[in-house]
N, C-alpha and C. Protein backbone atom coordinates (compact mmCIF):
# COMPACT_ATOMS: atom_id res chain seq x y z
N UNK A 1 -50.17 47.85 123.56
CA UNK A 1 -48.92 47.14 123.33
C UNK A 1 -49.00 46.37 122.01
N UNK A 2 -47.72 46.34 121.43
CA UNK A 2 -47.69 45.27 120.21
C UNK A 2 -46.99 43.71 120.31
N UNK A 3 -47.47 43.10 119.59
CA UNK A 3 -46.74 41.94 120.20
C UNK A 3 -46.29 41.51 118.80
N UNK A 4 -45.12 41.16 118.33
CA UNK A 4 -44.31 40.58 117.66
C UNK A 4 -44.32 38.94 117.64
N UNK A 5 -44.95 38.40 116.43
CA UNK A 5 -44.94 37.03 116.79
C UNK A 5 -44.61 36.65 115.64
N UNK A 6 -43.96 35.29 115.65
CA UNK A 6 -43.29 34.44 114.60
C UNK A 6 -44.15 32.86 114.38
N UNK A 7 -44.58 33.27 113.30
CA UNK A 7 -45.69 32.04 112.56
C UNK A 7 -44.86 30.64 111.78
N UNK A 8 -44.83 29.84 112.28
CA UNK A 8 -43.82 28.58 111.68
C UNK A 8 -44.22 27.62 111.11
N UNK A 9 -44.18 27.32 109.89
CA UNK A 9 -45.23 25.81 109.39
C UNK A 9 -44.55 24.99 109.67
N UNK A 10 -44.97 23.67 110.31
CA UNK A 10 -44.58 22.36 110.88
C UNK A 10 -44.02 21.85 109.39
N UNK A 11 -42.92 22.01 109.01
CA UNK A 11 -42.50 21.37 108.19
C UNK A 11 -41.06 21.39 108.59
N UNK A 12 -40.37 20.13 107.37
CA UNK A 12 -39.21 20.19 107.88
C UNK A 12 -37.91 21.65 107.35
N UNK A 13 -38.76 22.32 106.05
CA UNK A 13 -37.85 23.34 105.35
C UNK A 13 -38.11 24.68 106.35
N UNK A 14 -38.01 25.78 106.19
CA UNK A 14 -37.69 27.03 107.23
C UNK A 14 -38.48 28.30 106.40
N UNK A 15 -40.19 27.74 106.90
CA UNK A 15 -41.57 28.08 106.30
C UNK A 15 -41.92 29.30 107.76
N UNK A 16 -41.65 30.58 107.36
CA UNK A 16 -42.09 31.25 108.76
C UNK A 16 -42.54 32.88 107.86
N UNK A 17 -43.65 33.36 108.55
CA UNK A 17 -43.76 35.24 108.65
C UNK A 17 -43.92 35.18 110.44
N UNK A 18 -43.34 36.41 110.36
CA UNK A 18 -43.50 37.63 111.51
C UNK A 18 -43.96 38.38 110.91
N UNK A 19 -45.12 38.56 112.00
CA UNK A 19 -46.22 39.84 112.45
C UNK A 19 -46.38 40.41 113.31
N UNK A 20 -46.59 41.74 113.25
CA UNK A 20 -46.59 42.68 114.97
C UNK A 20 -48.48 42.86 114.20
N UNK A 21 -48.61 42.65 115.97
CA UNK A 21 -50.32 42.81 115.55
C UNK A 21 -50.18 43.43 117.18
N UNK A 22 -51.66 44.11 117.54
CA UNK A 22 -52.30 44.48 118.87
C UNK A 22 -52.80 43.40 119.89
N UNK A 23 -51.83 43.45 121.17
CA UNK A 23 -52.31 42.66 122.17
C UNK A 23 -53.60 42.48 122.13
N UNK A 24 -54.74 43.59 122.33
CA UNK A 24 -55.90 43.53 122.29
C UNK A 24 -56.90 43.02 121.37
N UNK A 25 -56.31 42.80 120.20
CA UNK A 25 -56.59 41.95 119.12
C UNK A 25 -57.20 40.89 119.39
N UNK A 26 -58.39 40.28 119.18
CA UNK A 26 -58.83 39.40 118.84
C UNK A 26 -58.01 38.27 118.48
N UNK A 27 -58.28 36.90 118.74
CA UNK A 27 -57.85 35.74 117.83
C UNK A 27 -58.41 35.31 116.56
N UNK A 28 -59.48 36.00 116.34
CA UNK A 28 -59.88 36.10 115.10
C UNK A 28 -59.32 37.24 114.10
N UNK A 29 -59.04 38.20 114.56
CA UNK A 29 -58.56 38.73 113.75
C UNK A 29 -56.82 38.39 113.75
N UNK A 30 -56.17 37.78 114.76
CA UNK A 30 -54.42 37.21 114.19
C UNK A 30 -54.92 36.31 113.53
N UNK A 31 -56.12 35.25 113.57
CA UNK A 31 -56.23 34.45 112.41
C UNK A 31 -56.26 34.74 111.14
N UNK A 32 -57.03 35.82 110.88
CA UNK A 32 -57.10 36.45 109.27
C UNK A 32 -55.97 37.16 109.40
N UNK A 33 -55.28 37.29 110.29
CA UNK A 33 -53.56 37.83 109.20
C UNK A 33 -52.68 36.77 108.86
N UNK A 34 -52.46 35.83 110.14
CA UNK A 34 -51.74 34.26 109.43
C UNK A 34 -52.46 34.18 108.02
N UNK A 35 -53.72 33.85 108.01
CA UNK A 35 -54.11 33.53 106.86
C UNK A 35 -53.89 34.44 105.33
N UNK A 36 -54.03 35.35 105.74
CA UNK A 36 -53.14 36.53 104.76
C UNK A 36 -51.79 36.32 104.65
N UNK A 37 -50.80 36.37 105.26
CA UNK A 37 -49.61 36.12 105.41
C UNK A 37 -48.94 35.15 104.67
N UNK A 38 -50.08 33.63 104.83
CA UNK A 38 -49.59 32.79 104.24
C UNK A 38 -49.94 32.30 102.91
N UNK A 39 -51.32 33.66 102.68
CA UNK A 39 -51.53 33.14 101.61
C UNK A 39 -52.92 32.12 101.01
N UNK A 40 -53.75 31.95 102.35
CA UNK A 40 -55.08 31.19 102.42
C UNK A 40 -55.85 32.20 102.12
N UNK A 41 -57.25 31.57 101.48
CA UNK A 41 -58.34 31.63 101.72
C UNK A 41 -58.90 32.41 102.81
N UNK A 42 -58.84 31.64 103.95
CA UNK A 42 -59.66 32.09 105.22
C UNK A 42 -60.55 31.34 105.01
N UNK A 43 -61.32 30.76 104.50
CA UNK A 43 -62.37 30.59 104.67
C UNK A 43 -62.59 28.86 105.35
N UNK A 44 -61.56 28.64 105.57
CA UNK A 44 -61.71 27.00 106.12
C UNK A 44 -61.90 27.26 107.48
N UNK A 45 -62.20 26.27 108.49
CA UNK A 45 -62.23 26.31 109.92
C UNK A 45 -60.43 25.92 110.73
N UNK A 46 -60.59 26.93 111.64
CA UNK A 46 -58.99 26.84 112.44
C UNK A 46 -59.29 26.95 113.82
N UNK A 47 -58.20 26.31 114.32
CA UNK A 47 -58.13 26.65 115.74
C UNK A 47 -56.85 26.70 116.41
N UNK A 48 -56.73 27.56 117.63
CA UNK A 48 -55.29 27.65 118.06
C UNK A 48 -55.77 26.88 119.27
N UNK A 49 -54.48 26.33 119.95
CA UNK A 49 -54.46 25.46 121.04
C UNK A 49 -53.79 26.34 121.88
N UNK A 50 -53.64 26.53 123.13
CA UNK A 50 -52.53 26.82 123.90
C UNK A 50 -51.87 25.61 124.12
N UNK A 51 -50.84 25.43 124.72
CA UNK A 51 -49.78 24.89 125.22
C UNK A 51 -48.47 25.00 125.45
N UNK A 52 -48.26 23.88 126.34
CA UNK A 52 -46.97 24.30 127.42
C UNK A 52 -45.56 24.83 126.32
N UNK A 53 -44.25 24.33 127.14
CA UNK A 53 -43.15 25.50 126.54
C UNK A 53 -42.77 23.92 125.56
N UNK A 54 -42.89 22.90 125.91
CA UNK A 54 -42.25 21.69 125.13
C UNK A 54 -43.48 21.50 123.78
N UNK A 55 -44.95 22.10 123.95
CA UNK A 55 -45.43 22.41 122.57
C UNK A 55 -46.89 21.53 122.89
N UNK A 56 -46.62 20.68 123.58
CA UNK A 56 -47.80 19.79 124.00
C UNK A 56 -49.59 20.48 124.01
N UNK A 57 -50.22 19.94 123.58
CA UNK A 57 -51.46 21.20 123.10
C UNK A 57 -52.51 20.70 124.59
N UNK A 58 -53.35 21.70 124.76
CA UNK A 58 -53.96 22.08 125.69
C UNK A 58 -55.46 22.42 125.21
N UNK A 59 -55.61 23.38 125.98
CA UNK A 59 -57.42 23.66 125.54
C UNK A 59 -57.06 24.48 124.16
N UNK A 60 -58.57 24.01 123.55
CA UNK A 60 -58.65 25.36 121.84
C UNK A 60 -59.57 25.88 121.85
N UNK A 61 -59.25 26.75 121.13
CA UNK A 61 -60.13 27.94 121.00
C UNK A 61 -60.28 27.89 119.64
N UNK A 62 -61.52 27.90 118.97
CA UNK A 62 -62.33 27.75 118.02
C UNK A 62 -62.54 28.87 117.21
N UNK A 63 -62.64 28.73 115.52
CA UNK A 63 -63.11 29.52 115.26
C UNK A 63 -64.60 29.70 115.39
N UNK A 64 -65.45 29.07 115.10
CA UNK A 64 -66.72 28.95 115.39
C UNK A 64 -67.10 27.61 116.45
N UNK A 65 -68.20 27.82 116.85
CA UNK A 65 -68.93 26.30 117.78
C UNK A 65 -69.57 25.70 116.96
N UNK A 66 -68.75 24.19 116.96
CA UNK A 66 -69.81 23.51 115.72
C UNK A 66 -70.52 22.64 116.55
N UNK A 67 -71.11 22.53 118.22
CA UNK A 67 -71.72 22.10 118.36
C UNK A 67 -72.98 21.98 118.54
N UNK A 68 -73.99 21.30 118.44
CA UNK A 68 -75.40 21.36 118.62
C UNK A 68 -75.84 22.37 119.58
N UNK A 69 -75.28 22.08 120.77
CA UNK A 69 -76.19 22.46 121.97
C UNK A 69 -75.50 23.74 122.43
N UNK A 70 -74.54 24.32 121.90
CA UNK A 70 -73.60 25.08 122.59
C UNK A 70 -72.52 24.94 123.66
N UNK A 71 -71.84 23.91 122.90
CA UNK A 71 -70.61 23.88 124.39
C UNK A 71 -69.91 24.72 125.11
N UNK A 72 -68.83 24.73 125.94
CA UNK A 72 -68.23 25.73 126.42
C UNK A 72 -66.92 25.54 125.49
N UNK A 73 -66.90 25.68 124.61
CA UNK A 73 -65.46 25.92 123.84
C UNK A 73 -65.38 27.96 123.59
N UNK A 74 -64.27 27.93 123.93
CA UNK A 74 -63.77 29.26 123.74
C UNK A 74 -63.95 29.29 122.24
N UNK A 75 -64.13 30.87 121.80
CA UNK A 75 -64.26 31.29 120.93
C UNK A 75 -63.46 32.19 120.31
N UNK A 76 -62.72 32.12 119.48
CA UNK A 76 -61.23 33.15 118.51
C UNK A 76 -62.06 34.51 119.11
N UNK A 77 -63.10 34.94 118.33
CA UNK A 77 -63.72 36.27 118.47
C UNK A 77 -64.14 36.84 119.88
N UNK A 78 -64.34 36.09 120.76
CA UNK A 78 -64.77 36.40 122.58
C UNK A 78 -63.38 36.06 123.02
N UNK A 79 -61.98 36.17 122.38
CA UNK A 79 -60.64 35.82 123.18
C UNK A 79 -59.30 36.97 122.82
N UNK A 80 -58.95 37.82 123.48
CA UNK A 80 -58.12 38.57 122.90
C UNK A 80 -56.22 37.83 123.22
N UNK A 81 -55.60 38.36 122.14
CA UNK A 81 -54.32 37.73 121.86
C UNK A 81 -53.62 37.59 123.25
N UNK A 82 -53.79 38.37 124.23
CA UNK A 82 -53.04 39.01 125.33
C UNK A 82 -53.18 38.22 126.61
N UNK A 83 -54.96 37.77 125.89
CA UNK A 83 -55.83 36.61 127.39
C UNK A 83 -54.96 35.22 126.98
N UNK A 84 -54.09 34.78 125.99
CA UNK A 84 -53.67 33.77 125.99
C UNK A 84 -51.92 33.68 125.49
N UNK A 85 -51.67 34.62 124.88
CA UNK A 85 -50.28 34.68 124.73
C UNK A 85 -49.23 35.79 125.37
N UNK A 86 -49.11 35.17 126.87
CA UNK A 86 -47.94 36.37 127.46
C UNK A 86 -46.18 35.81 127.19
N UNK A 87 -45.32 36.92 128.60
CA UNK A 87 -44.26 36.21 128.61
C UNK A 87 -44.37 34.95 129.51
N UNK A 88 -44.89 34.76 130.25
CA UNK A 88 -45.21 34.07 130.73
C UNK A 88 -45.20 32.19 130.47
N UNK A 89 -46.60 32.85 128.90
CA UNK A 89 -46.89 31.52 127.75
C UNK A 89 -47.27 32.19 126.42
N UNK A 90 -45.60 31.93 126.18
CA UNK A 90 -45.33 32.60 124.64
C UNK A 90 -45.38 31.74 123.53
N UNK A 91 -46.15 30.92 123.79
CA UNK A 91 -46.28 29.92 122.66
C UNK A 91 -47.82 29.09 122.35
N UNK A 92 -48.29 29.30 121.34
CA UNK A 92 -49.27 28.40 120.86
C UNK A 92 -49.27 27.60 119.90
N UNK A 93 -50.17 26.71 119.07
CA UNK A 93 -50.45 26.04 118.04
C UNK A 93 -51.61 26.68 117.25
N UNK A 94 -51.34 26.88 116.17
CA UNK A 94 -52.36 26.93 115.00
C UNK A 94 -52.72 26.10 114.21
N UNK A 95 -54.12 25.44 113.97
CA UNK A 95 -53.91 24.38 112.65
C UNK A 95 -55.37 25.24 112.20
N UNK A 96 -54.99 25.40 110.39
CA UNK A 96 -56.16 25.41 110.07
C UNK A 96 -56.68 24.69 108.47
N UNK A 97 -57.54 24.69 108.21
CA UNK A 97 -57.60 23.83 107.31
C UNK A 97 -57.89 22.47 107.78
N UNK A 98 -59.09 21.53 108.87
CA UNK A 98 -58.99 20.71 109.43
C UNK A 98 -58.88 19.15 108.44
N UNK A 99 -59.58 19.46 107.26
CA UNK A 99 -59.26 18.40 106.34
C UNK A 99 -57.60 18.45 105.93
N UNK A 100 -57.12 19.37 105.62
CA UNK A 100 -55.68 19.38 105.38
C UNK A 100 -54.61 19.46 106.31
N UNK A 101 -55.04 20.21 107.78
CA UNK A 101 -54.36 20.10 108.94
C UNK A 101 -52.93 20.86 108.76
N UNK A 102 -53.24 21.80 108.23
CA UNK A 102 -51.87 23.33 107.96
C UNK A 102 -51.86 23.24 109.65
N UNK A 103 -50.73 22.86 110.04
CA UNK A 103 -50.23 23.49 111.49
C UNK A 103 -49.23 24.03 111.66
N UNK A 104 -49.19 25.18 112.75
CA UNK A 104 -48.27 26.29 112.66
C UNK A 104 -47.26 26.44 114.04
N UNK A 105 -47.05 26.78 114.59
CA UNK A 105 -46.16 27.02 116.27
C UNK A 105 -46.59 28.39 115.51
N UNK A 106 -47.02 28.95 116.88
CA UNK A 106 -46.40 30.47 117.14
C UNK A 106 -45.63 30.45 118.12
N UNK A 107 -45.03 31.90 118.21
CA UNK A 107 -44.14 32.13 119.48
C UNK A 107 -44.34 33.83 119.62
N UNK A 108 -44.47 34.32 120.52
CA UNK A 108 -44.13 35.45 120.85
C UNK A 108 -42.64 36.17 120.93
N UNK A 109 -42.10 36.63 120.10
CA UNK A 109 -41.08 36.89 120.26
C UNK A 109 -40.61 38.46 120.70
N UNK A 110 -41.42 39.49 120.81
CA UNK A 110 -41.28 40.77 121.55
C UNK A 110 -42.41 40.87 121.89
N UNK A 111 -42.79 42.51 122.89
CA UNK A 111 -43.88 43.48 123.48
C UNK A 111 -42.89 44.56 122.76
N UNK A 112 -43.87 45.56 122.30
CA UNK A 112 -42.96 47.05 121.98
C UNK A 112 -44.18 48.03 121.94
N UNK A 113 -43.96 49.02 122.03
CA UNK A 113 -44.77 49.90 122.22
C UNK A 113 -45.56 50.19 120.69
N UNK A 114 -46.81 51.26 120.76
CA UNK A 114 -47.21 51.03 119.08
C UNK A 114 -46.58 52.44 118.92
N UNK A 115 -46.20 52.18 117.50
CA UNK A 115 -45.76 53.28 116.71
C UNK A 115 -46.64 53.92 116.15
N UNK A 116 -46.52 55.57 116.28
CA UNK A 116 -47.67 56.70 115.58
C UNK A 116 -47.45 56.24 114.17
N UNK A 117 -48.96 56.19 113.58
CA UNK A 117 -48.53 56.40 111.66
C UNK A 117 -48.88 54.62 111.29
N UNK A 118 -48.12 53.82 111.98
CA UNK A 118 -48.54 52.38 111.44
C UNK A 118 -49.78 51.80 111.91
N UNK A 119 -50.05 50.99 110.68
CA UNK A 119 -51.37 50.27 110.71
C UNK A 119 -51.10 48.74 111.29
N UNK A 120 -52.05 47.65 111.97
CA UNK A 120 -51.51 46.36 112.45
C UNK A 120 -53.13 46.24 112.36
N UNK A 121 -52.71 44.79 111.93
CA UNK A 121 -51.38 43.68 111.70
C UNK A 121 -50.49 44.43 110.54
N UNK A 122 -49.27 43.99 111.10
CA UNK A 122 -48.38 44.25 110.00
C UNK A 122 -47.17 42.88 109.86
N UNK A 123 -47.16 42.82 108.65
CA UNK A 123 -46.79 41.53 107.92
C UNK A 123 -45.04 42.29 107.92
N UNK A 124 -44.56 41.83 109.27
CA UNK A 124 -42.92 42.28 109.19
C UNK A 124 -41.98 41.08 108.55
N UNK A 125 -42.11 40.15 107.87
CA UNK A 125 -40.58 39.48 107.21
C UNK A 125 -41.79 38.17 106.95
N UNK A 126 -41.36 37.73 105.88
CA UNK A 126 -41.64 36.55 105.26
C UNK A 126 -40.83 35.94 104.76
N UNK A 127 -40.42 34.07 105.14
CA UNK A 127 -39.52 34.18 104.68
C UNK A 127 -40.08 31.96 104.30
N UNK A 128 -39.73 31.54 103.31
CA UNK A 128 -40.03 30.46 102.17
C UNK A 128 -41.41 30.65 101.94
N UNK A 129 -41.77 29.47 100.84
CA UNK A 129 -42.49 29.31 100.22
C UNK A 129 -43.75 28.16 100.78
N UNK A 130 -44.65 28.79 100.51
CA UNK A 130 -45.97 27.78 101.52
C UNK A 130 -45.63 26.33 100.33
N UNK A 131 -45.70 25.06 100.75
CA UNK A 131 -46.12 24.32 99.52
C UNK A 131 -47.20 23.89 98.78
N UNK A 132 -47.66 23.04 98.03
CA UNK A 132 -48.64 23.12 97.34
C UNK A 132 -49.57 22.58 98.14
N UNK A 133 -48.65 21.53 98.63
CA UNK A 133 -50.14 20.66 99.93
C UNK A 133 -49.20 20.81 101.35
N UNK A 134 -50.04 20.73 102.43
CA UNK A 134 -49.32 20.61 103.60
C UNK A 134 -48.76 19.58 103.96
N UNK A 135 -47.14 19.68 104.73
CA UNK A 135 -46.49 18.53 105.21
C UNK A 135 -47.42 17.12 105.81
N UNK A 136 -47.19 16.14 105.38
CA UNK A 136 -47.21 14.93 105.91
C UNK A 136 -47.07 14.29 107.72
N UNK A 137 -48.24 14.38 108.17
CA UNK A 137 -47.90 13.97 109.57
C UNK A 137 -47.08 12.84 109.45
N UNK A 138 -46.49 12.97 110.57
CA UNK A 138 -45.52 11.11 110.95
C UNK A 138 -46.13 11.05 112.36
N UNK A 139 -46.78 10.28 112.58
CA UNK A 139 -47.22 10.14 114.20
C UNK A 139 -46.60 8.80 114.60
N UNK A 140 -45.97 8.91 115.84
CA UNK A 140 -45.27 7.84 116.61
C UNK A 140 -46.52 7.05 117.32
N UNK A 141 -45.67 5.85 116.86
CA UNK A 141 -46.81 4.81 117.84
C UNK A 141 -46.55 4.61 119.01
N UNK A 142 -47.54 4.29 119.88
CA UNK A 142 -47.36 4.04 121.25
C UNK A 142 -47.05 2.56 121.62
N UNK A 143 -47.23 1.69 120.93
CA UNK A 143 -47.04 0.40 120.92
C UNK A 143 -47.16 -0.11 119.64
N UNK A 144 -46.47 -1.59 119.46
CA UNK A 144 -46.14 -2.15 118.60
C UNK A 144 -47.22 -3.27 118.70
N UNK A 145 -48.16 -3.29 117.56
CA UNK A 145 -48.73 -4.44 117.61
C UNK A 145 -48.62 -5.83 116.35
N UNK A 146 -48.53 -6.76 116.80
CA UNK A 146 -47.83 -7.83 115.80
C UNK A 146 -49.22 -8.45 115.27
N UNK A 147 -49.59 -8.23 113.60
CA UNK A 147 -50.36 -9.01 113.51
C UNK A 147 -49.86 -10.15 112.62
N UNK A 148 -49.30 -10.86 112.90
CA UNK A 148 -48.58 -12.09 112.29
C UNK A 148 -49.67 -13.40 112.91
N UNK A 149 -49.93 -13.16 114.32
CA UNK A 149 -50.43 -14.19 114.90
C UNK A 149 -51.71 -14.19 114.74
N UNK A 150 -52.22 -15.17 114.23
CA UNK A 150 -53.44 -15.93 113.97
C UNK A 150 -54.63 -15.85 115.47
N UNK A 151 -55.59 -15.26 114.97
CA UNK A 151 -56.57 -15.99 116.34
C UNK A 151 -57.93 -16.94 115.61
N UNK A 152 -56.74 -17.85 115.12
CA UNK A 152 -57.85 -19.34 114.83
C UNK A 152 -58.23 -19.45 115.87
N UNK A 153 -57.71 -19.84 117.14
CA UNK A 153 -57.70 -20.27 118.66
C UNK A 153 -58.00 -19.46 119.53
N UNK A 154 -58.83 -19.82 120.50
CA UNK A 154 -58.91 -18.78 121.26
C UNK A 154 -58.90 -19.53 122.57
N UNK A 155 -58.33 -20.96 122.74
CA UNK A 155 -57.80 -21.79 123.67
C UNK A 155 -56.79 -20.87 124.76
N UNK A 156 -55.71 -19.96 123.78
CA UNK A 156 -54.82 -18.88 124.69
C UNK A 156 -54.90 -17.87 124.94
N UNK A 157 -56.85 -17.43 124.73
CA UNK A 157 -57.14 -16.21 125.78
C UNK A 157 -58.21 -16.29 126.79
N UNK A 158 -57.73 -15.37 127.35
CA UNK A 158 -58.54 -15.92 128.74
C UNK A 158 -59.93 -14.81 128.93
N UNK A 159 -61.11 -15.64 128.09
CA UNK A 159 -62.03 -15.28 128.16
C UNK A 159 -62.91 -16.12 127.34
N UNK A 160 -64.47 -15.92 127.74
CA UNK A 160 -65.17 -17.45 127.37
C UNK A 160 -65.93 -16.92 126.30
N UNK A 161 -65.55 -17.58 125.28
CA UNK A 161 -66.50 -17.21 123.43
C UNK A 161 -67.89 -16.96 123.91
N UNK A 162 -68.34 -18.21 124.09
CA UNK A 162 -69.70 -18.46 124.50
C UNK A 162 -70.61 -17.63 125.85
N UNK A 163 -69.69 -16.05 126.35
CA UNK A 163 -70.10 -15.47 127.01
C UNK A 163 -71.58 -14.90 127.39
N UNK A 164 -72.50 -14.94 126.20
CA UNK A 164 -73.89 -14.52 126.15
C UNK A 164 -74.57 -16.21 126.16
C-alpha cells in the first residue's frame, strides 16, 4: 500500500510537500524524504512523536539512542510507517533539527494502491518556501508569576529560615 501524506511546517505562512511513500517503509527512511523535500541536510538528529487527533505529542521515536545504557526508546529504523500512522491515527509530529526545532504535523491523507513503473518516495506537490531560520516558538504560560514583590521578608511565609 501507499500512503499519501502531507508534511506542514509549524509556521504561520502555508509551508507544506506531499509525499506518497510505502506503508512498509521505515521511519527512517520518510525521514530522509521530509528531509529531501524540504531541503535539509539530514544530517541533524529528528524525531517523530505520535499523537492524538487535537496534536498533543505522545511517545517518540528516535532517530538514534542517545542514551548511555540503552533505553527503551523506539527507533525510526526498527519502526515501519504503517506500525504508527493508520486511519485510525493519521497524524504525527516531526521536529528535526533539535537545536533549531524545525517542527512539522504530518497527516495522512490517502491509502492507494502502488502503481507499476513508479519509484517511492515520491515528492507529489510542493508548495512555499522553507525560511532561512525556523519559526519562533510562542509557548503559553501556565501561570502568571508577579515578580514585583520583594522577599526582603520572610515574616509572610510560612516556613522557618533557620530550618537546618
Amino acid at each position: 500500500m501507499i500512503y499519501k501524506i502531507r508534511i506542514i511546517l509549524d509556521t504561520e505562512e502555508d509551508i507544506f510537500r506531499d509525499i506518497e511513500i510505502e506503508a512498509s517503509n521505515t521511519l527512517e527512511e520518510f525521514h530522509d524524504a521530509i528531509t529531501q523535500a524540504f531541503g535539509f541536510g539530514g544530517s541533524e538528529m529528528a524525531s517523530f512523536y505520535t499523537c492524538d487527533e487535537e496534536w498533543t505529542q505522545d511517545e517518540e521515536i528516535a532517530l538514534f539512542d542517545m542514551s548511555d545504557t540503552g533505553s527503551n526508546v523506539r527507533l525510526m529504523n526498527e519502526t515501519s510507517l504503517e506500525d504508527v500512522l493508520t486511519e485510525q491515527t493519521p497524524k504525527l509530529i516531526y521536529v528535526y533539527d533539535f537545536l533549531s526545532m524545525w517542527t512539522f504535523f504530518v497527516e495522512l491523507a490517502d491509502i492507494v494502491e502502488k502503481e507499476n513503473g513508479r519509484s517511492y518516495p515520491n515528492l507529489l506537490f510542493s508548495f512555499g518556501e522553507l525560511p532561512d531560520s525556523p519559526p519562533e516558538k510562542k509557548f503559553e504560560s501556565q501561570s502568571e508569576v508577579d515578580f514585583g514583590d520583594s522577599l526582603d521578608s520572610y515574616d509572610d511565609l510560612d516556613f522557618d529560615e533557620n530550618w537546618n
